[in-house]
N, C-alpha and C. Protein backbone atom coordinates (compact mmCIF):
# COMPACT_ATOMS: atom_id res chain seq x y z
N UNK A 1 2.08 7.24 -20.98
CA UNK A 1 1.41 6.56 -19.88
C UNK A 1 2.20 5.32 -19.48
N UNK A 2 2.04 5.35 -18.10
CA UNK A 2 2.88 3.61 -17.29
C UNK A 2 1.57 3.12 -16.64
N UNK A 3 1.85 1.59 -17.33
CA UNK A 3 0.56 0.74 -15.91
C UNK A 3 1.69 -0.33 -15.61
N UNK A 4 1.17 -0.15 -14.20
CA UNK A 4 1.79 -0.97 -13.13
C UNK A 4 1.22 -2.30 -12.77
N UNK A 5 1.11 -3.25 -12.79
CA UNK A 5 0.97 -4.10 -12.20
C UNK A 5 1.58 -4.92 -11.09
N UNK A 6 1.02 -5.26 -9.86
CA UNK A 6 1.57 -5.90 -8.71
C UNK A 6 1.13 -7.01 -8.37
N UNK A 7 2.11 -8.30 -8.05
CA UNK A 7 1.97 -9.48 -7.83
C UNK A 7 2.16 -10.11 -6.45
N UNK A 8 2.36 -10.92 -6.47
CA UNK A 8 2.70 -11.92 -4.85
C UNK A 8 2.33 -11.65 -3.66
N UNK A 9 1.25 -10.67 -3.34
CA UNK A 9 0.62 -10.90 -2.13
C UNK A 9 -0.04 -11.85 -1.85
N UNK A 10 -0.53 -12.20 -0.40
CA UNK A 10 -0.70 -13.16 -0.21
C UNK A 10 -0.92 -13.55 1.23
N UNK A 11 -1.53 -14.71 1.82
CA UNK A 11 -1.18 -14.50 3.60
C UNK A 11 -0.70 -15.30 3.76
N UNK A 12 0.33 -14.68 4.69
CA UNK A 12 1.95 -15.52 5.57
C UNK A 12 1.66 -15.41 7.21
N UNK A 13 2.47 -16.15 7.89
CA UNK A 13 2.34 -16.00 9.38
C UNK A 13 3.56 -15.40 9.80
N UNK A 14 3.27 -14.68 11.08
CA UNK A 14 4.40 -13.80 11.20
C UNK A 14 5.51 -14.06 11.71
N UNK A 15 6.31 -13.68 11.06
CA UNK A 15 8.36 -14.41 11.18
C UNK A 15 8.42 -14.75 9.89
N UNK A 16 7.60 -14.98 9.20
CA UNK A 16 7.25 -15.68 7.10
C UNK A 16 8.18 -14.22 5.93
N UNK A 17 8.64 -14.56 5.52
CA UNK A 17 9.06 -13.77 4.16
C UNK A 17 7.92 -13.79 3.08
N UNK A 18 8.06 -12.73 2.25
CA UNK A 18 7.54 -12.68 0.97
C UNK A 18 8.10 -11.51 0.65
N UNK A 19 7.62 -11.96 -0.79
CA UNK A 19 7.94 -11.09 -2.19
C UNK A 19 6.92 -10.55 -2.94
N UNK A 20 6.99 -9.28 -3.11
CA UNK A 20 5.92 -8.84 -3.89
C UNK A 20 6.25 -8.35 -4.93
N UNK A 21 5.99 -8.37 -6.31
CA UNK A 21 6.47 -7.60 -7.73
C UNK A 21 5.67 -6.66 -8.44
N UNK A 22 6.08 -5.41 -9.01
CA UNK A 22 5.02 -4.82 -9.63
C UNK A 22 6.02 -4.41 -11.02
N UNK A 23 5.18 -4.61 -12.23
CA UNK A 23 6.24 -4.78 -13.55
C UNK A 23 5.25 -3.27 -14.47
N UNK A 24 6.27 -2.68 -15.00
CA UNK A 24 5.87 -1.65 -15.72
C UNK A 24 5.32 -1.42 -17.09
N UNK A 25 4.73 -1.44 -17.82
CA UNK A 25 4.69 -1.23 -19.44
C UNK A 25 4.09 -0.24 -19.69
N UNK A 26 3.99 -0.11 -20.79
CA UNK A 26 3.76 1.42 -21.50
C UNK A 26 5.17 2.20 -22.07
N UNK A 27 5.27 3.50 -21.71
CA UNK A 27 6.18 4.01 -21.55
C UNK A 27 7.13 4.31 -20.61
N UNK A 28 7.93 3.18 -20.63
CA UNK A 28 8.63 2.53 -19.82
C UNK A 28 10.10 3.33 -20.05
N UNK A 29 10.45 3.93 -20.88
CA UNK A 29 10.95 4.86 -21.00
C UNK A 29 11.34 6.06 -19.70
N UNK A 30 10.41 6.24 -19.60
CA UNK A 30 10.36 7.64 -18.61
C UNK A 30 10.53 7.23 -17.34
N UNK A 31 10.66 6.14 -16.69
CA UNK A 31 10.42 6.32 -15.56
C UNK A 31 11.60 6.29 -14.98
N UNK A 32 11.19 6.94 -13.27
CA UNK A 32 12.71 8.04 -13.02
C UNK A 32 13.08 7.61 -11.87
N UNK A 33 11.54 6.81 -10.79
CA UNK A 33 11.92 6.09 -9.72
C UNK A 33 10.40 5.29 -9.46
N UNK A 34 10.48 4.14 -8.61
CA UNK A 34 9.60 3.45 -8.47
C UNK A 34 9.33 3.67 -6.77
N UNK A 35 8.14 3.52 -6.48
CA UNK A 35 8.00 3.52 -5.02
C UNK A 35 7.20 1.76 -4.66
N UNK A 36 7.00 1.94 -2.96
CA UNK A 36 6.11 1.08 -2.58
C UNK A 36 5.50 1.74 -1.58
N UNK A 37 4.01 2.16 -1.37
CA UNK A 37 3.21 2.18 -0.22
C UNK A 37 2.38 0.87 0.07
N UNK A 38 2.02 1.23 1.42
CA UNK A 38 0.91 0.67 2.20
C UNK A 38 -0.30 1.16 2.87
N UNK A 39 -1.46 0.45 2.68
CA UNK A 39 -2.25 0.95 3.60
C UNK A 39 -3.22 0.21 3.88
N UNK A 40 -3.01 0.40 5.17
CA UNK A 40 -4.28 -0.62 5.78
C UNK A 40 -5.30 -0.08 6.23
N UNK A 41 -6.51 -1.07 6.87
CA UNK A 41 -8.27 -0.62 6.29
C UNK A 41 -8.18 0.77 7.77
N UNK A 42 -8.75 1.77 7.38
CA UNK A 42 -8.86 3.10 7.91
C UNK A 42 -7.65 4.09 8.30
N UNK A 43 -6.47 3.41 7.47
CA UNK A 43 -5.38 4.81 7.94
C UNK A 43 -5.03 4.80 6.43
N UNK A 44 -4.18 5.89 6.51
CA UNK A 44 -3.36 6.60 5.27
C UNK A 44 -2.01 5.58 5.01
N UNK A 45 -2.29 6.11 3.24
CA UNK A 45 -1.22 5.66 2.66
C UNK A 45 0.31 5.61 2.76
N UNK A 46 1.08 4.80 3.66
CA UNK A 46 2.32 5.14 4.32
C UNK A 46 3.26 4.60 3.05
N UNK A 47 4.61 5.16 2.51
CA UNK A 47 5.34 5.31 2.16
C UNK A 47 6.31 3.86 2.70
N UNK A 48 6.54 2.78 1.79
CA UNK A 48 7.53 1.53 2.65
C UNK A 48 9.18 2.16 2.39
N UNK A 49 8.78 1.81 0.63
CA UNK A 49 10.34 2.24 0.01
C UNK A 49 10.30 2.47 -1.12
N UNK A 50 11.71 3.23 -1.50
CA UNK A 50 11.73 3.47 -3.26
C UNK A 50 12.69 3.84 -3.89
N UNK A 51 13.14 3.36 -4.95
CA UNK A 51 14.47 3.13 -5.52
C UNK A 51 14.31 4.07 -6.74
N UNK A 52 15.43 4.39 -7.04
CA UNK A 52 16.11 5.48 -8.52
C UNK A 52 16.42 4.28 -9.41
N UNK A 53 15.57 4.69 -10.43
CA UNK A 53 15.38 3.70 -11.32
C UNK A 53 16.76 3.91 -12.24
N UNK A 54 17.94 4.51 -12.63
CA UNK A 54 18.70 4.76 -13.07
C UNK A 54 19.68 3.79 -12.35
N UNK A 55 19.73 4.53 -11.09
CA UNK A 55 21.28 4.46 -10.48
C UNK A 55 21.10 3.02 -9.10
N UNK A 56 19.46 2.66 -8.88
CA UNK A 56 19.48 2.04 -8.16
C UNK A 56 19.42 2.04 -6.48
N UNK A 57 19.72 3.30 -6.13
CA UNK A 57 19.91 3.80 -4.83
C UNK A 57 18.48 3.93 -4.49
N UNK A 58 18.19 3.08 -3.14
CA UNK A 58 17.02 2.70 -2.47
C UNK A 58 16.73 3.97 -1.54
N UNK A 59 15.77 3.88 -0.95
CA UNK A 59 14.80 4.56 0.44
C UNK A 59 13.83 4.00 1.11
N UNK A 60 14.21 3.91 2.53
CA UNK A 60 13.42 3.09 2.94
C UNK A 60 12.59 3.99 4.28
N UNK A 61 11.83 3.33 4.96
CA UNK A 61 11.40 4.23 6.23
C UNK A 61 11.79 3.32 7.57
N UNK A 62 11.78 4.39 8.52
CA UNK A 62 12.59 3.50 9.57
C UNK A 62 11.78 2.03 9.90
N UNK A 63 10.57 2.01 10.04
CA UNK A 63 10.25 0.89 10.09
C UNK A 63 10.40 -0.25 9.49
N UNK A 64 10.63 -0.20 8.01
CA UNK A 64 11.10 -1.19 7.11
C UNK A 64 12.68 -1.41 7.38
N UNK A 65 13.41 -0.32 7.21
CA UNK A 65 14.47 -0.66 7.07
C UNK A 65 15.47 -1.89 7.83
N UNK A 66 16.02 -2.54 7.21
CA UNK A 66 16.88 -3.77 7.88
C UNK A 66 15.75 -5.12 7.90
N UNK A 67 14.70 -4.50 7.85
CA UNK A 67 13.64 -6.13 7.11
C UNK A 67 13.34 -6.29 5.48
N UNK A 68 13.15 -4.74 4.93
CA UNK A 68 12.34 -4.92 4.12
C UNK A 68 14.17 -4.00 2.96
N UNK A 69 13.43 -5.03 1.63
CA UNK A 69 14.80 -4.50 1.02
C UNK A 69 14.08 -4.29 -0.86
N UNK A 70 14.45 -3.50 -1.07
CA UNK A 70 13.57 -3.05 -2.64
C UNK A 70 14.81 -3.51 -3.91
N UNK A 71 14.59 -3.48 -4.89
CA UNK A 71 15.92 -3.88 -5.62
C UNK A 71 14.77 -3.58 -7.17
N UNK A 72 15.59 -3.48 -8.24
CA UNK A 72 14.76 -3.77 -9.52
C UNK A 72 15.30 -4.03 -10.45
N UNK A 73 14.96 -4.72 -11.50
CA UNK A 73 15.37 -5.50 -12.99
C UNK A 73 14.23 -4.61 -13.96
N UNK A 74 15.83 -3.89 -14.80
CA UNK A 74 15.35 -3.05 -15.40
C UNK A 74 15.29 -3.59 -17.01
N UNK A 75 15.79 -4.20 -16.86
CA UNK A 75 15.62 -4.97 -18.03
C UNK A 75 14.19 -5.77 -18.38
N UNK A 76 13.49 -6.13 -17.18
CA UNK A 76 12.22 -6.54 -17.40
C UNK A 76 11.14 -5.51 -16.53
N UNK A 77 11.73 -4.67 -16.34
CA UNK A 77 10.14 -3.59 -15.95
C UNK A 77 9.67 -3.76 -14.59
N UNK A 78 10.83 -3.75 -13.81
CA UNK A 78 10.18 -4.90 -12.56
C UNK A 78 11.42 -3.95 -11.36
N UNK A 79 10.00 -4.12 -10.54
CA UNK A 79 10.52 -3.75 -9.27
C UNK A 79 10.09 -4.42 -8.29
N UNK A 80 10.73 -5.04 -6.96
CA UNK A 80 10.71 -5.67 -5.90
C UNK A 80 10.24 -5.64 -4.63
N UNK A 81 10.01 -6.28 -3.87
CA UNK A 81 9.98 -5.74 -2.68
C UNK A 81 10.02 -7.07 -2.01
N UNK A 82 11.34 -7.63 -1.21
CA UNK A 82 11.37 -8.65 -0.18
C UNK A 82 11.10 -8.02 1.09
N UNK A 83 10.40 -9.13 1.58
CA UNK A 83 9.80 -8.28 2.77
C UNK A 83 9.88 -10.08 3.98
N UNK A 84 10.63 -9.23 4.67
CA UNK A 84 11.70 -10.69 5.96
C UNK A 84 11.15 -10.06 7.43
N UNK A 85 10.47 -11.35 8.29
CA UNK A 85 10.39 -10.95 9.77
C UNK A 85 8.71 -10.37 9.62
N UNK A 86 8.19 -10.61 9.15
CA UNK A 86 6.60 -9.91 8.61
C UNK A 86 6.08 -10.18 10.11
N UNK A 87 5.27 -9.21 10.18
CA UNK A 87 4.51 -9.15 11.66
C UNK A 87 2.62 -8.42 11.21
N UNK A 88 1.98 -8.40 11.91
CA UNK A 88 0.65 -8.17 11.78
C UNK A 88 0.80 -7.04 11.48
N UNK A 89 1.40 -6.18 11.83
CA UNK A 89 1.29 -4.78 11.59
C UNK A 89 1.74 -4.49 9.99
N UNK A 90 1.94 -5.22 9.42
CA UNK A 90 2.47 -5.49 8.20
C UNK A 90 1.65 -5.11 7.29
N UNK A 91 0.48 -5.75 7.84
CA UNK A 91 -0.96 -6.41 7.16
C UNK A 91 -1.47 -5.02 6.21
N UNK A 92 -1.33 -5.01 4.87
CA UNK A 92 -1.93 -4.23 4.39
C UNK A 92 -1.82 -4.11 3.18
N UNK A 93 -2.84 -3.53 1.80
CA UNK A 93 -2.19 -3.33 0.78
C UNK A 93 -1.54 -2.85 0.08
N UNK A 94 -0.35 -3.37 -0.42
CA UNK A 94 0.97 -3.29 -1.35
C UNK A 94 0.72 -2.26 -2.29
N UNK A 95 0.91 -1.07 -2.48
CA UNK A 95 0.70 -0.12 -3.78
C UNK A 95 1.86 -0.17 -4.05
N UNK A 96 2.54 -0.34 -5.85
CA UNK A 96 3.11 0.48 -6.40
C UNK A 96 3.09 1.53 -7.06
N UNK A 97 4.12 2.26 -7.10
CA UNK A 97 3.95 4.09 -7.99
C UNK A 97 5.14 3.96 -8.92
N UNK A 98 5.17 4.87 -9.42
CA UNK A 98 6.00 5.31 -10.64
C UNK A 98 5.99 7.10 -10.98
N UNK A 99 7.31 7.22 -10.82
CA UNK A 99 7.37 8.75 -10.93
C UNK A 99 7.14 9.56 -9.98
N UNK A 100 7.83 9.76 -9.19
CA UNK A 100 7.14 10.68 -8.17
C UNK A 100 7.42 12.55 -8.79
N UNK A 101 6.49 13.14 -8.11
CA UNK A 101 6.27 15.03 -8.62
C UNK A 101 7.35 15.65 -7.78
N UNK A 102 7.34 14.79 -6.51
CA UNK A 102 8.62 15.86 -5.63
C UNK A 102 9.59 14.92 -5.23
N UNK A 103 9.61 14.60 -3.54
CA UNK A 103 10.54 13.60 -3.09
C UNK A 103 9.82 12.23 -3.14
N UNK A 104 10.77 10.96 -3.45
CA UNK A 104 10.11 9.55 -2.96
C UNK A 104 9.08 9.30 -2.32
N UNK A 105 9.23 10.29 -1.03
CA UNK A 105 8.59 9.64 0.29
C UNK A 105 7.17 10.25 -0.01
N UNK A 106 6.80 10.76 -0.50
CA UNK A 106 5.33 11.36 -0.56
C UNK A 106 4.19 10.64 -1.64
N UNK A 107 3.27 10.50 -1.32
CA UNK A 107 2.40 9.88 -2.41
C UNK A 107 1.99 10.52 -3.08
N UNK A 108 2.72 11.08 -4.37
CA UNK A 108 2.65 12.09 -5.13
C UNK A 108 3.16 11.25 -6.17
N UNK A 109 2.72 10.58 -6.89
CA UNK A 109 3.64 9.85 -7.88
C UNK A 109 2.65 9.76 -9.25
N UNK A 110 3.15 9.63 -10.06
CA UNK A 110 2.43 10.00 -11.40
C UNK A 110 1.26 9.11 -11.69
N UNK A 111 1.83 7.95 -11.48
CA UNK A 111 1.02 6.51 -11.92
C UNK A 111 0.95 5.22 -10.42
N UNK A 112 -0.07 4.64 -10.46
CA UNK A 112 -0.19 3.91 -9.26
C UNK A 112 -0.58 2.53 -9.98
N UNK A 113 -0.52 1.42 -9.28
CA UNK A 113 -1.25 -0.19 -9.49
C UNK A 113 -2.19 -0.31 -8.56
N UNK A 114 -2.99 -1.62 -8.85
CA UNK A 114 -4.20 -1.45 -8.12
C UNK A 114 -3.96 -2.16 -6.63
N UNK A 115 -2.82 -2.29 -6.49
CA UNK A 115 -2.36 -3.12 -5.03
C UNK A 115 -2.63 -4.38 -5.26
N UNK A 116 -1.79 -4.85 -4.20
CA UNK A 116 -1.67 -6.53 -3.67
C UNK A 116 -1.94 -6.50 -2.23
N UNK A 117 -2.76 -7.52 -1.63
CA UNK A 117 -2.90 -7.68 -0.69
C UNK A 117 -2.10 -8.03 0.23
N UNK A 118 -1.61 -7.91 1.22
CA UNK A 118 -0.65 -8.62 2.12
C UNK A 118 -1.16 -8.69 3.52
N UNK A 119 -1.29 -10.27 3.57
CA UNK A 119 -1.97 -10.55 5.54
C UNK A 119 -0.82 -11.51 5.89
N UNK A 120 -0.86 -10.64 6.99
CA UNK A 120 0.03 -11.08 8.56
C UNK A 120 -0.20 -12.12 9.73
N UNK A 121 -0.88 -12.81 9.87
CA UNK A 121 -1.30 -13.67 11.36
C UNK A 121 -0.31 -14.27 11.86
N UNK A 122 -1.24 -13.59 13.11
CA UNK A 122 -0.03 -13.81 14.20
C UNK A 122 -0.23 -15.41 14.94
């Protein structure tokens, strides 16, 4: 088993940076890639980004990409998410995953955290 925990949400105004962290324990061992979703109040869980916990090689979705940048310290169980240029549409909560069953992009992932909040005002 992995529990996730996620940190640094928070509300910023929009053009504001932040950082959000979610750190792994358990069997920390196994894990093969980390993700980040979002979702805000009445839509589905969208897919931000997610990195190969080995080799490091990120995924992002077009909307994030070139704002939002994932990175992780594997040495402390920890995965990232800077997030630059934040806009309202932003606004939502931060899930991390661990392990995904097929590709990154799907919310199919073994283990989840209980989210971080993230608000946008414009």
């Amino acid at each position: 088993q992995v529990q996730l925990v996620e940190s640094g949400g928070g509300l910023v105004q929009a053009g504001d940076s932040l950082r959000v962290s979610c750190t792994a324990s358990g069997r920390t061992v196994s894990l093969t890639a980390m993700g980040w979703f979002r979702q805000a109040p009445g839509k589905e869980r969208d897919f931000v980004a997610a990195i190969l916990w080995n080799t490091g090689i990120p995924f992002y979705t077009n909307s994030t990409k070139g704002r939002f940048t994932i990175s992780r310290d594997n040495a402390k169980n920890t995965v990232y998410l800077q997030m630059n240029a934040l806009t309202p549409e932003d606004t939502a909560v931060y899930h991390c995953a661990a392990n995904p069953s097929r590709t990154v992009y799907a919310a199919e992932y073994a283990y989840w955290g209980q989210g971080t909040q993230v608000t946008v005002s414009s």
